[in-house]
Protein backbone atom coordinates (compact mmCIF):
# COMPACT_ATOMS: atom_id res chain seq x y z
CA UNK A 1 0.00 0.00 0.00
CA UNK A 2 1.38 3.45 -1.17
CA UNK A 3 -0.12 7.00 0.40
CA UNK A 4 0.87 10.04 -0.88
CA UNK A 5 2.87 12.68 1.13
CA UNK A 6 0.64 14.20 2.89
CA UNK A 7 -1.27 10.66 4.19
CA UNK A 8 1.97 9.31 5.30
CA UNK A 9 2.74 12.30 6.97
CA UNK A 10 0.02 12.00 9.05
CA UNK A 11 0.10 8.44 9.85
CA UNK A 12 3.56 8.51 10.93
CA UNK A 13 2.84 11.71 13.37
CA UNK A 14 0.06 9.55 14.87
CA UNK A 15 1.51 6.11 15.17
CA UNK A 16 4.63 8.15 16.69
CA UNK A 17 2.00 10.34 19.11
CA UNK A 18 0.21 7.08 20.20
CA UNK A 19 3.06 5.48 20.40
CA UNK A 20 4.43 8.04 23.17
CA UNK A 21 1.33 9.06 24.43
CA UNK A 22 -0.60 5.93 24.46
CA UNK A 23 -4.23 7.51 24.32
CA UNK A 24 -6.58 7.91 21.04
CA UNK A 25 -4.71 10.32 19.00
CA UNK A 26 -7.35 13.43 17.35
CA UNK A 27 -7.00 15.99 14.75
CA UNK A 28 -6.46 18.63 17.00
CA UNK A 29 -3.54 17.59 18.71
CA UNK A 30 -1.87 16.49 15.02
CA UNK A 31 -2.79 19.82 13.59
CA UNK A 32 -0.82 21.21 16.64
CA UNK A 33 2.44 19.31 15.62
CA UNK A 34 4.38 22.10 13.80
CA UNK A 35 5.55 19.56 11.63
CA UNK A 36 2.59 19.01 9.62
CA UNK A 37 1.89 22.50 8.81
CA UNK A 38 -1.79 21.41 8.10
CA UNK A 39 -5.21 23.01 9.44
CA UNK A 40 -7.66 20.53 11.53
CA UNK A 41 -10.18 20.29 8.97
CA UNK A 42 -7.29 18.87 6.65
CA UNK A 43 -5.93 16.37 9.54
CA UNK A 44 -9.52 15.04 10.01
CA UNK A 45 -10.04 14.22 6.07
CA UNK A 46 -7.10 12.64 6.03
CA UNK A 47 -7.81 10.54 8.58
CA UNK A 48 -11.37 9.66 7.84
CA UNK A 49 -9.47 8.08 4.69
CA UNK A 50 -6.63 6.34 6.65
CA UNK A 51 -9.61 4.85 8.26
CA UNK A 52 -11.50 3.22 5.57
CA UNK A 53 -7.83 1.73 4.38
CA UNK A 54 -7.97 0.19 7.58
CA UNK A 55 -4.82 2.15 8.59
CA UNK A 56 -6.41 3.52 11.88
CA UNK A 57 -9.60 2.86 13.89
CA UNK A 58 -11.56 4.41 16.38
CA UNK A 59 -11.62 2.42 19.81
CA UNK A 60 -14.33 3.79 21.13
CA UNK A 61 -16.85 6.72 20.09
CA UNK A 62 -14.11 9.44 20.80
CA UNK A 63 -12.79 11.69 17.89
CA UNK A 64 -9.24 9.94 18.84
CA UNK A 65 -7.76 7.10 16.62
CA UNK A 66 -5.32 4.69 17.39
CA UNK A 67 -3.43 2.62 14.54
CA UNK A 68 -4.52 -1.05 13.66
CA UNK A 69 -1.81 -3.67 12.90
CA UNK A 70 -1.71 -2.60 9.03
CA UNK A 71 -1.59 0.87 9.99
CA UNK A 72 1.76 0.02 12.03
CA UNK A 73 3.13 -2.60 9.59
CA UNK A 74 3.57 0.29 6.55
CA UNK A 75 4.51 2.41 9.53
CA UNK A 76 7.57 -0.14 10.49
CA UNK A 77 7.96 -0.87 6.69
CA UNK A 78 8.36 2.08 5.12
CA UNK A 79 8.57 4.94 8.11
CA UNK A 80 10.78 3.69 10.56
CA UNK A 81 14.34 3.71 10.43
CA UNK A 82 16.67 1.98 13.30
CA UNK A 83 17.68 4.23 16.11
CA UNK A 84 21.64 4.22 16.66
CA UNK A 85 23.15 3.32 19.76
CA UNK A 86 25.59 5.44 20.89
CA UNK A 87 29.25 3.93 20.54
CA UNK A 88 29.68 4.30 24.35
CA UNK A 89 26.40 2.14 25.13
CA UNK A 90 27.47 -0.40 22.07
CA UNK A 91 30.90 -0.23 23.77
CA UNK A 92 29.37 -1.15 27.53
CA UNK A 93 27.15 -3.85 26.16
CA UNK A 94 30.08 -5.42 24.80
CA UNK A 95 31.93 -6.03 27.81
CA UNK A 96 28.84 -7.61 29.00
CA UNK A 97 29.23 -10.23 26.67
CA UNK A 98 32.58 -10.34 26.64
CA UNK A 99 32.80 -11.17 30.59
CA UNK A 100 31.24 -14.50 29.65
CA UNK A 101 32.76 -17.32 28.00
CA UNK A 102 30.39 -20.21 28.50
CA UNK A 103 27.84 -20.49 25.19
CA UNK A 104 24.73 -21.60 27.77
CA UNK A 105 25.40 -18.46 30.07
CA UNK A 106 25.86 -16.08 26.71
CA UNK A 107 22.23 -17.18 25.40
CA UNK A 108 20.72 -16.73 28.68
CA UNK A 109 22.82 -13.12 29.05
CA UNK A 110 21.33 -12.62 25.69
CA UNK A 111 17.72 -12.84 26.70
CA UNK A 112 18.84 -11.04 29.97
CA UNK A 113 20.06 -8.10 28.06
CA UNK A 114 17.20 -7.83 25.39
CA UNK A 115 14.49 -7.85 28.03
CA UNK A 116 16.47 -5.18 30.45
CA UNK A 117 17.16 -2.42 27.64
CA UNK A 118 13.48 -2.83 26.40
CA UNK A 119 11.77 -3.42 29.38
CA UNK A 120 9.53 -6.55 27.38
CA UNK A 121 10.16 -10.37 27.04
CA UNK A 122 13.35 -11.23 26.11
CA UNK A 123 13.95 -14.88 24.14
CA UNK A 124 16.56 -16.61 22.83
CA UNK A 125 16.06 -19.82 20.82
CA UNK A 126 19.00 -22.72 21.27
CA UNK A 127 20.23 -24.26 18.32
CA UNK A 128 18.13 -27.08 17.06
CA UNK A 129 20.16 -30.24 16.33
CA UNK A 130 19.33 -29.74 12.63
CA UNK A 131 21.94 -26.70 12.72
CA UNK A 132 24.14 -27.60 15.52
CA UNK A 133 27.47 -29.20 14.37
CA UNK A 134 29.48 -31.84 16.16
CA UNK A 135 32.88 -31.14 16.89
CA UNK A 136 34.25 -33.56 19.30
CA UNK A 137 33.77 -36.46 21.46
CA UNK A 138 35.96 -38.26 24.45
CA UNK A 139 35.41 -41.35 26.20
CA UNK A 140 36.65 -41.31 30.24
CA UNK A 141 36.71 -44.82 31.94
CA UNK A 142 34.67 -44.08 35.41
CA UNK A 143 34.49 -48.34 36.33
CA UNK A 144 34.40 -51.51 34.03
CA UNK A 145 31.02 -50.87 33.52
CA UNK A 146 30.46 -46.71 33.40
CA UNK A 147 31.75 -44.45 30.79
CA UNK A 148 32.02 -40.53 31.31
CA UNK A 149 31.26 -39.13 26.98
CA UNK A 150 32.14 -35.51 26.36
CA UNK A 151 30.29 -33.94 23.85
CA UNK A 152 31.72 -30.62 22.20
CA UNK A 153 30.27 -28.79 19.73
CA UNK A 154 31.64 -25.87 17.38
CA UNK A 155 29.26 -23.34 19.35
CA UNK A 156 31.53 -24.45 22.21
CA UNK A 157 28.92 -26.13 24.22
CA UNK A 158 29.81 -29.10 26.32
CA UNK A 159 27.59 -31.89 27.24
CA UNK A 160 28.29 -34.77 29.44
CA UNK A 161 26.95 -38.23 29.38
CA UNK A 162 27.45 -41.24 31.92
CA UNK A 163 26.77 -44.43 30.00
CA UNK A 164 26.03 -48.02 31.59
CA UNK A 165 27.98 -50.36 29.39
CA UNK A 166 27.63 -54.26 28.94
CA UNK A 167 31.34 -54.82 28.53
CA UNK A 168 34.95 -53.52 30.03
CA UNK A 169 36.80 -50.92 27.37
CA UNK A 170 40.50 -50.32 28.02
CA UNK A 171 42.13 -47.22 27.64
CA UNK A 172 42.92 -47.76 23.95
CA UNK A 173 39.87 -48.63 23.03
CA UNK A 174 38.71 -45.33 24.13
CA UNK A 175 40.86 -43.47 22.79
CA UNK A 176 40.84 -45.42 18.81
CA UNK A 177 37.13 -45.06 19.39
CA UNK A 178 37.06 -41.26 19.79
CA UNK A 179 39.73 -40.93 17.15
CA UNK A 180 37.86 -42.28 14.67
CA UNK A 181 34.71 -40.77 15.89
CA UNK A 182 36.15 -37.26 15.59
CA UNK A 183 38.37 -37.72 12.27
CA UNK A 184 35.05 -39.38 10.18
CA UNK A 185 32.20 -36.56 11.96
CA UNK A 186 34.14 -33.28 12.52
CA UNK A 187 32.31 -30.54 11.34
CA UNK A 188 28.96 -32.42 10.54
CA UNK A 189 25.57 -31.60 12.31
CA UNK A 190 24.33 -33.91 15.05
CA UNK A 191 21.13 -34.88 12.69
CA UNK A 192 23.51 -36.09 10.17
CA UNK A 193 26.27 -37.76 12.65
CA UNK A 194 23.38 -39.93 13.91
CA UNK A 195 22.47 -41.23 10.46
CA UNK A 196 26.20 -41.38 8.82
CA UNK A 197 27.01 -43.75 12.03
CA UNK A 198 24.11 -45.75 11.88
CA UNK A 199 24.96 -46.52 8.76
CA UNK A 200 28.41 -47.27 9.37
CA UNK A 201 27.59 -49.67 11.57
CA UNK A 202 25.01 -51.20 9.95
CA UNK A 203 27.48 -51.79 6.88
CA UNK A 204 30.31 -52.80 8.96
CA UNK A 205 33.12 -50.95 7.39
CA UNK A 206 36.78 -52.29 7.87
CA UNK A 207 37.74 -49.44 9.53
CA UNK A 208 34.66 -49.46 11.96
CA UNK A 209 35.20 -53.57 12.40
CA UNK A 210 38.80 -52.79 14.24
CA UNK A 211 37.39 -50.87 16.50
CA UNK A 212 34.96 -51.89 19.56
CA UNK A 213 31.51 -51.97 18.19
CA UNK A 214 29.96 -51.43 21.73
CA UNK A 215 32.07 -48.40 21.80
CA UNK A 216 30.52 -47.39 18.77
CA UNK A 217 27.42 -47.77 19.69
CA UNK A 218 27.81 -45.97 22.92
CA UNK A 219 28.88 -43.14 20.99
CA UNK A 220 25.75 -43.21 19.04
CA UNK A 221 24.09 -42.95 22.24
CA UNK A 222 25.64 -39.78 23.62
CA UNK A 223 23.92 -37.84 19.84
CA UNK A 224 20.93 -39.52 19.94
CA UNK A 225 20.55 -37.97 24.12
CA UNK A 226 21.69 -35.65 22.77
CA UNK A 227 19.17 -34.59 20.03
CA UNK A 228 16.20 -35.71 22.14
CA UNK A 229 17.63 -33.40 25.55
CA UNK A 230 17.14 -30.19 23.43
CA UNK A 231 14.39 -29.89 20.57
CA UNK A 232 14.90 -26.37 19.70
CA UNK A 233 14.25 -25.15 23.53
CA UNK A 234 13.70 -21.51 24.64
CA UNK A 235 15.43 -19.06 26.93
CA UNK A 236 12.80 -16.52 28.39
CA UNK A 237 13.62 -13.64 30.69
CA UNK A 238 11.78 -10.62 31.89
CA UNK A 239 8.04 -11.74 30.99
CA UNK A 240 6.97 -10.48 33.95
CA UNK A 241 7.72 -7.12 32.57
CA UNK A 242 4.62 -7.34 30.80
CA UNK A 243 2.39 -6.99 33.72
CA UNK A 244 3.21 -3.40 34.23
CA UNK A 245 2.17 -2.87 30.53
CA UNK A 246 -0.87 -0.86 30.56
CA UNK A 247 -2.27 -2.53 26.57
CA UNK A 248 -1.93 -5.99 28.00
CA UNK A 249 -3.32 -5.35 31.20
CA UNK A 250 -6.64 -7.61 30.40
CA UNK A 251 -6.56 -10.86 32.27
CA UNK A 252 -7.51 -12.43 29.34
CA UNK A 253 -5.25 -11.19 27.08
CA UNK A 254 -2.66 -12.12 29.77
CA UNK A 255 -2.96 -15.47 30.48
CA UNK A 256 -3.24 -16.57 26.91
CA UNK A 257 0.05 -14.47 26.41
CA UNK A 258 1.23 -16.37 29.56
CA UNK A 259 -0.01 -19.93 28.26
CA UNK A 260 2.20 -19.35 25.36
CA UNK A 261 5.27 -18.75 27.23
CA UNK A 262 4.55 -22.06 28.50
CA UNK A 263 4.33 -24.29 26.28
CA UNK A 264 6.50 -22.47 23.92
CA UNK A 265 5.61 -23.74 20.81
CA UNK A 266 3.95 -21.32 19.04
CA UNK A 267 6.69 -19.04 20.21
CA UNK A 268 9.42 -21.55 18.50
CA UNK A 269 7.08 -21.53 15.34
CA UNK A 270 7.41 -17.94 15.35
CA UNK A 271 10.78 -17.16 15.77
CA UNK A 272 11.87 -19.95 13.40
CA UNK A 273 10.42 -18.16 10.41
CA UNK A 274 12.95 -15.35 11.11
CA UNK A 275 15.66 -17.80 10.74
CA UNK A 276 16.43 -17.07 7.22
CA UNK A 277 15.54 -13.91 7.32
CA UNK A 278 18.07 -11.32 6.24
CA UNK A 279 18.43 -9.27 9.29
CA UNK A 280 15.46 -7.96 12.04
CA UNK A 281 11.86 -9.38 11.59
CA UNK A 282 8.74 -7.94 12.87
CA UNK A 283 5.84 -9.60 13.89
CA UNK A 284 2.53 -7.32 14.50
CA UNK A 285 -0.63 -8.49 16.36
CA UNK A 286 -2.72 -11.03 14.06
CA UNK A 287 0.21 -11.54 11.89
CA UNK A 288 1.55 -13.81 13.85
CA UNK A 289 -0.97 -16.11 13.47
CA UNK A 290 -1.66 -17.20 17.07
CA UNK A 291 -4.40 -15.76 18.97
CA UNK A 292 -2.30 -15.38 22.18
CA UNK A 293 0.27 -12.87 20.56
CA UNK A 294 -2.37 -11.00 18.96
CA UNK A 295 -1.94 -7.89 20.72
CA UNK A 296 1.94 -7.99 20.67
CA UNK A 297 4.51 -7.38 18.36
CA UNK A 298 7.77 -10.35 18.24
CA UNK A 299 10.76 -8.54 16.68
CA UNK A 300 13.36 -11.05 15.87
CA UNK A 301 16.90 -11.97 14.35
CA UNK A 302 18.93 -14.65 13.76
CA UNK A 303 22.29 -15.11 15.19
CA UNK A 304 25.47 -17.36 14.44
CA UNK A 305 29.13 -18.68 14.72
CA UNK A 306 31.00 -17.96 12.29
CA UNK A 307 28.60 -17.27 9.61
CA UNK A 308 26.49 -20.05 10.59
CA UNK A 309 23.03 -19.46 11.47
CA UNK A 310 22.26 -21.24 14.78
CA UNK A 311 19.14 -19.61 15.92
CA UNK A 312 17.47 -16.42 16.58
CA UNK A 313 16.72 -14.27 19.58
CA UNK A 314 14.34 -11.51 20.28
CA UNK A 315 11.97 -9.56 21.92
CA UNK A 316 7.83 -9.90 22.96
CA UNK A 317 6.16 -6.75 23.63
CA UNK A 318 3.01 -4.74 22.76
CA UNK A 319 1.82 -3.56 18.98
CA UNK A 320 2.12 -0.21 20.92
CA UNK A 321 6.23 0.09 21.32
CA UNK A 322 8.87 2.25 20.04
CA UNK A 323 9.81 -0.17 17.01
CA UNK A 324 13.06 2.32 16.28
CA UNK A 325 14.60 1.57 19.55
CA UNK A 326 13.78 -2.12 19.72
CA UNK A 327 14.95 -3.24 16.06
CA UNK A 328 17.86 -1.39 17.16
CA UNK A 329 18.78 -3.64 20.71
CA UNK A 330 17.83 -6.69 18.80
CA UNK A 331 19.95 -5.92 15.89
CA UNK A 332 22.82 -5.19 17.57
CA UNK A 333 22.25 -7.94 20.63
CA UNK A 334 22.33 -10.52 17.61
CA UNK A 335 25.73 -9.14 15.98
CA UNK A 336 27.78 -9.76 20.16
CA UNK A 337 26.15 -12.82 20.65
CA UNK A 338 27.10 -14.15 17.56
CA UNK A 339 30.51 -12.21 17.69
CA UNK A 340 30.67 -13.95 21.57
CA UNK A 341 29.61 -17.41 20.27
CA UNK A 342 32.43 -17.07 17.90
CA UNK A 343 34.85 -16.54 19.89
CA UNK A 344 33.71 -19.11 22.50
CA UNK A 345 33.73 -21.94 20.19
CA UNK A 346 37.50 -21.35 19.40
């Protein structure tokens, strides 16, 4: 949808005046704005046709309007431009992330940070297995019949497994096992480690026959717990925040909001669509598709290691927020925790 000048001019002026003001905006107080430059009479035809687009609405019988989710989606889309963090507070929110080294604490710092600077719901998604790459496995003898695995990945996460064995290994058995392990599966994600192996073993290679086969098989154990210990879970911080904000305030609208955070999965379904996304997404009200987020707005992006996209992170909040300043904190909260991730994986 395309206005001309002088209908986007308006728009903007009352999304932005709602937006701050959060109370039916009228033609008065836009006429007032000395950068319009337009007389009341002028304000109110203009927005008597922003409301049959379905731009604004009326929420009650007032002469105030308030914008409806199209109204602020060509608002975000073609109005809004990023705010800039200074390069002091870019500066102090990287020393936040760079005082942590351990990938689990960075995501959660992640959705700590996004939820403190906007004062909303802060979430971070964890890699899924279908993106998460293996990087290396060890074997530690605990007793004849216990084994201690160490799984590493390349986001520099490290997962431990104590395995119940039917046989004894020795030391180099353990060791020729995780050699081979680590030379044939570098680099590949877990999904696909836990099909090349089963194959492997099914076929019996030469190379596979020299070494234990229960060792094997234990190793096949330690991706397939693995996989099924994290199915694309979610880190949520600061949804509490959302009690304080007066558009949500209905208990209604609430607890379905708070239903979601619980099961998560609409929230997952969400935020994965921004995964290939080229940069910020935003979400607004029904086009999200669930019922529960229809009166907030998700603005999402994806972050990585090294290039690779892992997952995304992002912020739940009301349609009525200050969309400059929060594409902003999630844009640049995506670049250090990727940069972090990075550098924590080396």
């Amino acid at each position: 949808m395309t206005l001309d000048s002088r209908a986007e001019n308006v728009l903007k002026n009352l999304v932005e005046t709602y937006i701050q003001q959060g109370q039916p905006v009228g033609s008065r107080t836009l006429s007032k704005l000395p950068q319009l430059g337009v007389s009341s009479a002028t304000v109110r035809n203009v927005m008597s046709d922003l409301e049959e687009l379905g731009l604004i609405t009326a929420p009650h019988t007032s002469a105030g309007r308030i914008p409806t989710s199209q109204g602020y989606r060509l608002f975000v889309d073609s109005m809004v431009k990023a705010s800039t963090l200074t390069q002091q507070a870019v500066s102090q929110l990287s020393e936040r992330f760079q005082q942590e080294t351990d990938p689990e604490a960075l995501l959660a710092h992640a959705s700590d940070v996004l939820s403190e600077l906007t004062q909303f719901a802060g979430v971070v998604v964890l890699p899924s297995q279908s993106l998460t790459r293996f990087h290396q496995l060890e074997f530690m003898r605990l007793s004849d019949s216990r084994l201690l695995a160490i799984l590493v990945t390349e986001d520099g996460r490290v997962q431990n497994r104590v395995l119940n064995t039917a046989e004894s290994f020795s030391e180099s058995e353990l060791v020729s096992a995780a050699n081979f392990f680590n030379q044939r599966y570098k680099g590949n994600t877990l999904d696909d480690v836990r099909r090349l192996l089963i194959n492997d073993m099914r076929h019996d290679n030469d190379e596979m026959h020299k070494l234990n086969q229960e060792a094997m098989q234990a190793a096949s154990r330690v991706i397939s717990e693995e996989e099924a210990s994290n199915q694309g879970d979610v880190v949520l911080s600061g949804e509490q925040k959302l009690l304080d904000v007066p558009d949500l305030c209905q208990i209604e609208t609430l607890q379905k909001l708070f239903d979601a955070f619980k099961t998560k999965r609409d929230l997952l379904d969400l935020l994965d669509r921004s995964m290939k996304a080229d940069g910020v997404s935003v979400f607004i009200g029904e086009e999200s598709g669930y019922s529960a987020l229809g009166e907030c707005s998700v603005i999402a992006s994806p972050y990585s290691v090294d290039g690779k996209i892992l997952g995304t992170l992002g912020v739940v909040g009301p349609t009525r927020m200050a969309y400059d300043e929060v594409i902003s904190v999630v844009d640049i909260t995506s670049k250090l925790l990727s940069q972090a991730l990075s550098q924590a994986s080396k």
